[in-house]
Every structure is written in structure tokens, then in C-alpha cells.
N, C-alpha and C. Protein backbone atom coordinates (compact mmCIF):
# COMPACT_ATOMS: atom_id res chain seq x y z
N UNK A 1 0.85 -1.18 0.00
CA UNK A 1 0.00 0.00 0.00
C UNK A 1 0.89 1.24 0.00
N UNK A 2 0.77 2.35 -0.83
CA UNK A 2 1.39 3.48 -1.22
C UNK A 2 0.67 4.39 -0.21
N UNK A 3 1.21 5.80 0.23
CA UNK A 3 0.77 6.36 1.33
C UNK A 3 -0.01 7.50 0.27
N UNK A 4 -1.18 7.69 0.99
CA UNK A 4 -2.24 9.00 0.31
C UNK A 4 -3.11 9.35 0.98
N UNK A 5 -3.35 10.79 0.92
CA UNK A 5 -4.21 11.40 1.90
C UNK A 5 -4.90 10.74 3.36
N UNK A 6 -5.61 10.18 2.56
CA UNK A 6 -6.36 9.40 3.90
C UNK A 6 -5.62 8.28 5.12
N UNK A 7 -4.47 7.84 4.06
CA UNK A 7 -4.13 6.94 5.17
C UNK A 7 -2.39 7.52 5.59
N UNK A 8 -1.51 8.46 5.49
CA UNK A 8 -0.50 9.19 6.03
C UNK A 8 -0.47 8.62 7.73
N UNK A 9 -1.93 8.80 8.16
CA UNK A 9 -1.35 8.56 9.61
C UNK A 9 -1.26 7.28 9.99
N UNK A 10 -1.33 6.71 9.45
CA UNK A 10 -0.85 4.87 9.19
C UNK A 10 0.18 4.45 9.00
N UNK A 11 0.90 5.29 8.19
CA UNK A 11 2.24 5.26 7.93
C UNK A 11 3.25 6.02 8.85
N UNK A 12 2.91 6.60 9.24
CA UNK A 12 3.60 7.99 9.97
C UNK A 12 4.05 6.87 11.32
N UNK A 13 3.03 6.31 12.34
CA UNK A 13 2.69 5.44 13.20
C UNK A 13 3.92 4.75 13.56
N UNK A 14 4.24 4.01 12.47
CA UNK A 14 5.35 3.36 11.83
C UNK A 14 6.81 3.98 12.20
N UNK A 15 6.98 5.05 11.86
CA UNK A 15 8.01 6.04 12.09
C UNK A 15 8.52 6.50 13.48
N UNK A 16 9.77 6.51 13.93
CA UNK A 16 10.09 6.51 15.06
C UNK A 16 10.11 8.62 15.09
N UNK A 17 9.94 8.94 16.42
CA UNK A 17 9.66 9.94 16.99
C UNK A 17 10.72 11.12 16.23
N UNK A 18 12.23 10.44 16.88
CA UNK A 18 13.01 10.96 16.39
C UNK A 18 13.36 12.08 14.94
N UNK A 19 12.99 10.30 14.25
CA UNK A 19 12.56 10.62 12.45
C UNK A 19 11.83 11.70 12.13
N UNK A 20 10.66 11.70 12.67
CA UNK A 20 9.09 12.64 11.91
C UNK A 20 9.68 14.02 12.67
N UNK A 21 10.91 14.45 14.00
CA UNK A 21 10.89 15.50 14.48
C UNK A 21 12.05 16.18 13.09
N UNK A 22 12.78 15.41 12.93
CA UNK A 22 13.64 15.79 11.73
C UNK A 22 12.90 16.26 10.16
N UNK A 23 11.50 15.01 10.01
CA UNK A 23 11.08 15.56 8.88
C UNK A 23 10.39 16.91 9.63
N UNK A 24 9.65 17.36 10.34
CA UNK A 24 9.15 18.49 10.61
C UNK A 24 10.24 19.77 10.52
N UNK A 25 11.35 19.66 11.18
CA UNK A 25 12.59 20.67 11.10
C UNK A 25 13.14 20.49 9.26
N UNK A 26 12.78 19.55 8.92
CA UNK A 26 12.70 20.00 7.16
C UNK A 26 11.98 20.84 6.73
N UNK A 27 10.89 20.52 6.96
CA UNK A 27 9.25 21.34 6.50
C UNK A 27 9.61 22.65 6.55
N UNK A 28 9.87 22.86 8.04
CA UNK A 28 10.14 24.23 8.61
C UNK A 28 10.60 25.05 7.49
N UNK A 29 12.07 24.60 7.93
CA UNK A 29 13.31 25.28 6.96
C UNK A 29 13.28 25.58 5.66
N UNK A 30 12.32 24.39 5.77
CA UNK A 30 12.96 24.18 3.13
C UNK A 30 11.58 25.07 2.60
N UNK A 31 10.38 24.71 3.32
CA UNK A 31 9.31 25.32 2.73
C UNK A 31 8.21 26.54 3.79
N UNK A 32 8.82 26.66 4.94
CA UNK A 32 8.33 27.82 5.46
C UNK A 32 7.43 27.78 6.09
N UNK A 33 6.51 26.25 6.72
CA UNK A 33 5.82 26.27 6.72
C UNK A 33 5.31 26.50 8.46
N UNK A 34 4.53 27.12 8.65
CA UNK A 34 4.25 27.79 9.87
C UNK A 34 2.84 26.99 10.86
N UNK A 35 3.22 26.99 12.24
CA UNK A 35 2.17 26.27 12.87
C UNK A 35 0.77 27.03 13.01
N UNK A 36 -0.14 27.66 12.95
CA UNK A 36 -1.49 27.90 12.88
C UNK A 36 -2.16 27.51 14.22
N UNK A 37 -2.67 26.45 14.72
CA UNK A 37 -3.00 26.55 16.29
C UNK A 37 -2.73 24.48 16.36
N UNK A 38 -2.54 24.22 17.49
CA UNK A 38 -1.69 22.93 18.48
C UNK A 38 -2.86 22.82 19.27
N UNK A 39 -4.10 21.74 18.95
CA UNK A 39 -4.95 21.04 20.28
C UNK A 39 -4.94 19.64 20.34
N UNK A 40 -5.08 19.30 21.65
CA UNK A 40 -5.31 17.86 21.76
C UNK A 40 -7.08 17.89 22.36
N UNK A 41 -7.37 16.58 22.35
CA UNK A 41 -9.17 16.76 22.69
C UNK A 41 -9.23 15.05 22.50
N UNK A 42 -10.28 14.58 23.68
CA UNK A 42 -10.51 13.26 23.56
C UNK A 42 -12.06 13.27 22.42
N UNK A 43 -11.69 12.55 21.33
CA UNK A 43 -12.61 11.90 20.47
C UNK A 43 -13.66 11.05 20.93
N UNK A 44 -14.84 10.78 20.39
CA UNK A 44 -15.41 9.38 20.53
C UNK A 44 -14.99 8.49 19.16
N UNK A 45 -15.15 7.05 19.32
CA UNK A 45 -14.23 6.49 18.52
C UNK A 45 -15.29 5.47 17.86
N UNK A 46 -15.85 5.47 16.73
CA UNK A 46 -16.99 4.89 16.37
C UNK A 46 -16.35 3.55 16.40
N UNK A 47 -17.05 2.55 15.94
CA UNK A 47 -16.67 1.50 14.86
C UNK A 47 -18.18 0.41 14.69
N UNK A 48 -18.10 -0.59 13.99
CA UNK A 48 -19.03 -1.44 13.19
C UNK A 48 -19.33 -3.09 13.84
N UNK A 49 -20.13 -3.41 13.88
CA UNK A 49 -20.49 -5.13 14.53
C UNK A 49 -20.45 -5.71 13.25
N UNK A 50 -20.36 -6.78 13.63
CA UNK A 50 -20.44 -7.78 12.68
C UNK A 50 -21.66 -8.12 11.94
N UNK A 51 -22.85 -7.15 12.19
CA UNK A 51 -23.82 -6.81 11.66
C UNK A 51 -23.95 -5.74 11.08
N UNK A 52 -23.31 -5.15 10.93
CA UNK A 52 -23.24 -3.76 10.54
C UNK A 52 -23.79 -2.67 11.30
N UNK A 53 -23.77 -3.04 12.42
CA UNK A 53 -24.65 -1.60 13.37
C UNK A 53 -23.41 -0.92 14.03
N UNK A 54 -23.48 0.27 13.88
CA UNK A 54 -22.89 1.17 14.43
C UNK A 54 -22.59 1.01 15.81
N UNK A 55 -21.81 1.59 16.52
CA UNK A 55 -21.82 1.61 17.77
C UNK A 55 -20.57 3.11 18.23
N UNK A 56 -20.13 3.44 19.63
CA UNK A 56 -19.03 3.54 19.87
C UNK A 56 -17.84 3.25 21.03
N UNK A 57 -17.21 2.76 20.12
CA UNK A 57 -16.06 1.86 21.74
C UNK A 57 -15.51 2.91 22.55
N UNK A 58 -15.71 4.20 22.61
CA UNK A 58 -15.15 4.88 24.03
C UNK A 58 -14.69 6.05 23.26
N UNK A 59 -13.53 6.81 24.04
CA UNK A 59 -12.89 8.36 24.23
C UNK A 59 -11.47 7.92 23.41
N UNK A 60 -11.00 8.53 22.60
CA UNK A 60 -9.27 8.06 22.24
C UNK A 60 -8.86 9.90 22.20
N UNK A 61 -7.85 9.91 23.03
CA UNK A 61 -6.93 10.82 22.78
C UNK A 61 -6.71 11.22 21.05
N UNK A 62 -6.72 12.39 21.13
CA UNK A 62 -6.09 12.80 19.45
C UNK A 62 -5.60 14.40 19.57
N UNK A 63 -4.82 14.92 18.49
CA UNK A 63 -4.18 15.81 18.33
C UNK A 63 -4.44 16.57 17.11
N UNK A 64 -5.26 17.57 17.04
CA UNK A 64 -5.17 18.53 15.93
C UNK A 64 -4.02 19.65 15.54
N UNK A 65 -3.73 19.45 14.00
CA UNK A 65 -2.82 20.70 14.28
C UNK A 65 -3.05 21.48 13.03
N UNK A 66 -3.30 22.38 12.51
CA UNK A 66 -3.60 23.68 11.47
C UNK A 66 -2.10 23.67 11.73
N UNK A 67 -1.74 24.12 10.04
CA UNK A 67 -0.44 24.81 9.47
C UNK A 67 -0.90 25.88 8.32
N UNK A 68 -0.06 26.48 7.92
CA UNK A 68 0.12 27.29 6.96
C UNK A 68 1.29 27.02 5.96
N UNK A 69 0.93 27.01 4.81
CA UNK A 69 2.02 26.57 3.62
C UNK A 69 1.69 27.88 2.65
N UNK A 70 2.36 28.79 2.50
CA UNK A 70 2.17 29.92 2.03
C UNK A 70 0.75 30.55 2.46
N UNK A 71 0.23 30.49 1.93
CA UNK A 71 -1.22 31.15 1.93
C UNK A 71 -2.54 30.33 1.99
N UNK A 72 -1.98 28.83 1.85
CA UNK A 72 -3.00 27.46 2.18
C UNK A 72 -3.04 27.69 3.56
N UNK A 73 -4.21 27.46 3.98
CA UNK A 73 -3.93 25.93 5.36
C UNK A 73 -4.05 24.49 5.45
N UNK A 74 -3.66 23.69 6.01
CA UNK A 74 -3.60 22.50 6.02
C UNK A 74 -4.56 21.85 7.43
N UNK A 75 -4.86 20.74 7.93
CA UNK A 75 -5.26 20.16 8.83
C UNK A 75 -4.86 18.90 9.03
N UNK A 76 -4.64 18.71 9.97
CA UNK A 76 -4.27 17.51 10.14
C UNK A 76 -4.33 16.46 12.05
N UNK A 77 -5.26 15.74 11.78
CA UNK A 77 -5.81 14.91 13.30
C UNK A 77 -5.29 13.60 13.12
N UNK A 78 -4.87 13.05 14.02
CA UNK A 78 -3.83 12.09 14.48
C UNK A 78 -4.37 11.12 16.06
N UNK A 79 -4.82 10.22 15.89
CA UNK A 79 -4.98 9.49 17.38
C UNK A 79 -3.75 9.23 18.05
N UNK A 80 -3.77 9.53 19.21
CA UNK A 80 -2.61 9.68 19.82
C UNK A 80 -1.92 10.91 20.10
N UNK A 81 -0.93 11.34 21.15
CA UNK A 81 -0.44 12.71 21.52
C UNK A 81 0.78 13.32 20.79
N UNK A 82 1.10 12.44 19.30
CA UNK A 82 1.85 12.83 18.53
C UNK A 82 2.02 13.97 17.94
N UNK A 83 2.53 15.35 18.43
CA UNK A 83 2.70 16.40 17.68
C UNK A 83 3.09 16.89 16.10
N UNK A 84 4.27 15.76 15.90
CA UNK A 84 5.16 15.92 14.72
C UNK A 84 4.07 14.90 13.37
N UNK A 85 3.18 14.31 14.14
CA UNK A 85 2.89 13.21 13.51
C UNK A 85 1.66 14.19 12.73
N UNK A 86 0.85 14.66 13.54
CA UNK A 86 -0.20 15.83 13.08
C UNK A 86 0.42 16.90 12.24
N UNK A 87 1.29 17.17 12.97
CA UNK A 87 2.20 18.52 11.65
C UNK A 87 2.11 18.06 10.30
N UNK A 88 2.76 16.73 10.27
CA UNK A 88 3.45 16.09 8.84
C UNK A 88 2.05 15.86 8.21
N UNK A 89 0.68 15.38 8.76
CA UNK A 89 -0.22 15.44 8.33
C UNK A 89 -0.96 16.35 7.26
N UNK A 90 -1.11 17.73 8.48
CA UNK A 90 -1.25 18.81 8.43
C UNK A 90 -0.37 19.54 6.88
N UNK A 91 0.52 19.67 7.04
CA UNK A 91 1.48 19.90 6.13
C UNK A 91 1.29 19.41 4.67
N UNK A 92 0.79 18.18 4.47
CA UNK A 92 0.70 17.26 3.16
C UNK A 92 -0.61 17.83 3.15
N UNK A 93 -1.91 17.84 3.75
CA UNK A 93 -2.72 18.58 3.42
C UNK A 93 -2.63 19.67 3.02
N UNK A 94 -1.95 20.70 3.58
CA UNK A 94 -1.97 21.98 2.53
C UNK A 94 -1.52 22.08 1.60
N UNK A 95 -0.33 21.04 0.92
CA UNK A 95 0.51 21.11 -0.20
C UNK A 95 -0.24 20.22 -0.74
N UNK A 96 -1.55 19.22 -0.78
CA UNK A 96 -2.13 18.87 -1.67
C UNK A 96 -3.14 19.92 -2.02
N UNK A 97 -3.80 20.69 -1.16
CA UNK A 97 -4.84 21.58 -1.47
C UNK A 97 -3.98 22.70 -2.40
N UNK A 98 -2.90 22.99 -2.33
CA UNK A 98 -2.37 24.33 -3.20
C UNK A 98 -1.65 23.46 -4.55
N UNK A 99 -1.22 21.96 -4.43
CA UNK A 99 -0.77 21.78 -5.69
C UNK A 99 0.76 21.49 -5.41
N UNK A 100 1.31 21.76 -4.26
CA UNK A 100 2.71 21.54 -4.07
C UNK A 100 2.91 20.11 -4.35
N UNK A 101 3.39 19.52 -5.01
CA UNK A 101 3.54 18.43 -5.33
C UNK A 101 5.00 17.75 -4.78
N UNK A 102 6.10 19.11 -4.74
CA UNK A 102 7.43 18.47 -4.24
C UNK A 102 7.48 18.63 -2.36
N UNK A 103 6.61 18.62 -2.21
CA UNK A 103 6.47 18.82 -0.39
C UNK A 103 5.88 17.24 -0.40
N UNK A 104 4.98 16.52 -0.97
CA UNK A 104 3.86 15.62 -1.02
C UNK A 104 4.90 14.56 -1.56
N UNK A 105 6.29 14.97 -2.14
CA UNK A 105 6.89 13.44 -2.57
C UNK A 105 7.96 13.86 -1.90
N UNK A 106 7.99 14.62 -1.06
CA UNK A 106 9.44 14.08 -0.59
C UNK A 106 8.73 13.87 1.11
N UNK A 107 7.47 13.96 1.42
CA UNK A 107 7.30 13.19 2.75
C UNK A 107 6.82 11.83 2.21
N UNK A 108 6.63 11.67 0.76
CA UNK A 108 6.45 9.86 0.22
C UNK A 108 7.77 9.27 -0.10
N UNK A 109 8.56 10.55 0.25
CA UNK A 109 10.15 9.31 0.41
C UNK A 109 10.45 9.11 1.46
N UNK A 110 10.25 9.79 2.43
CA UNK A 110 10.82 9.64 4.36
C UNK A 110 9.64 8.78 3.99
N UNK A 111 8.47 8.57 4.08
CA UNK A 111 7.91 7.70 4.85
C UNK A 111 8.28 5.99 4.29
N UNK A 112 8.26 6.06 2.93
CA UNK A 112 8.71 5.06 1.84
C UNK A 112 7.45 3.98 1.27
């Protein structure tokens, strides 16, 4: 499976802490890209029976984070208290919404 929009934070997961703080201090530097507002907030967390009825299994921690990529914004929510992990999110969202295409393949080479 190739990484795209919807599933980034699947992949990201994967990635040790260290790593994603380095790709973020890339972001920064190479393309300018600026933090916008940092929340965390407990979710409710749906999911499906084996009948198909809805339900929800409880509260999960998650992390929102808004960026700015020139004049885009981006969004990006993340389960879990991962900061860098929401940025990198965040980040690929705004450079898909404006068209940046070399921001969007070079976090599809860190991630691989």
C-alpha cells in the first residue's frame, strides 16, 4: 500500500519519533511552513459489529494541528499525543490543497 491522503497517519505510526521531528525541522526550513493553532481533545471512537450496526467503543486521545504553507492551510488529526505526527499530516494537506507536489513526494520518500 502506497501512502495517500487518507491513510498518512498509518504510515507515519510506523516512524520513530526521532525521524518525523527531523522531517518536521525539514518542512520548517525548506518550505516555510508555519504552525497555525496545536490542540489535543478526547474523540469518541466509532466502529461497526459484525452486523453492521454502528456503535461507539469509548474516548481516544487525538491531536489537531492547522499549518500554513504559504497562503494554504492544512489540517491535520492524528490518534494519539503525537505532535510531529499531526504537523506532517497537516502539512501534506496543505501542499495537496495548493498543488505543491514536491512537499507531497518528498514526505512519500521519508515515509517510503
Amino acid at each position: 500500500m502506497k501512502p495517500n491522503r487518507e491513510n498518512y497517519s498509518l504510515f507515519l505510526s510506523e516512524i520513530p519519533e526521532e525521524e518525523k521531528q527531523k522531517m518536521c525541522d525539514t518542512l520548517i526550513k525548506e518550505y516555510g511552513v508555519k504552525l497555525f493553532s496545536d490542540d489535543r481533545g478526547m474523540i469518541m471512537m466509532g466502529a461497526k459489529d459484525c452486523f453492521d450496526t454502528s456503535f461507539y467503543v469509548g474516548e481516544v486521545l487525538g491531536r489537531e494541528v492547522k499549518v500554513q504553507l504559504d497562503k494554504t492551510v492544512g489540517w491535520g488529526l492524528t490518534i494519539g499525543d503525537s505532535f510531529e505526527s499531526s504537523f506532517i499530516v497537516a502539512t501534506v494537506d496543505a501542499a495537496i490543497r495548493q498543488g505543491s507536489r514536491d512537499v507531497v513526494e518528498m514526505v512519500d520518500n521519508w515515509i517510503g
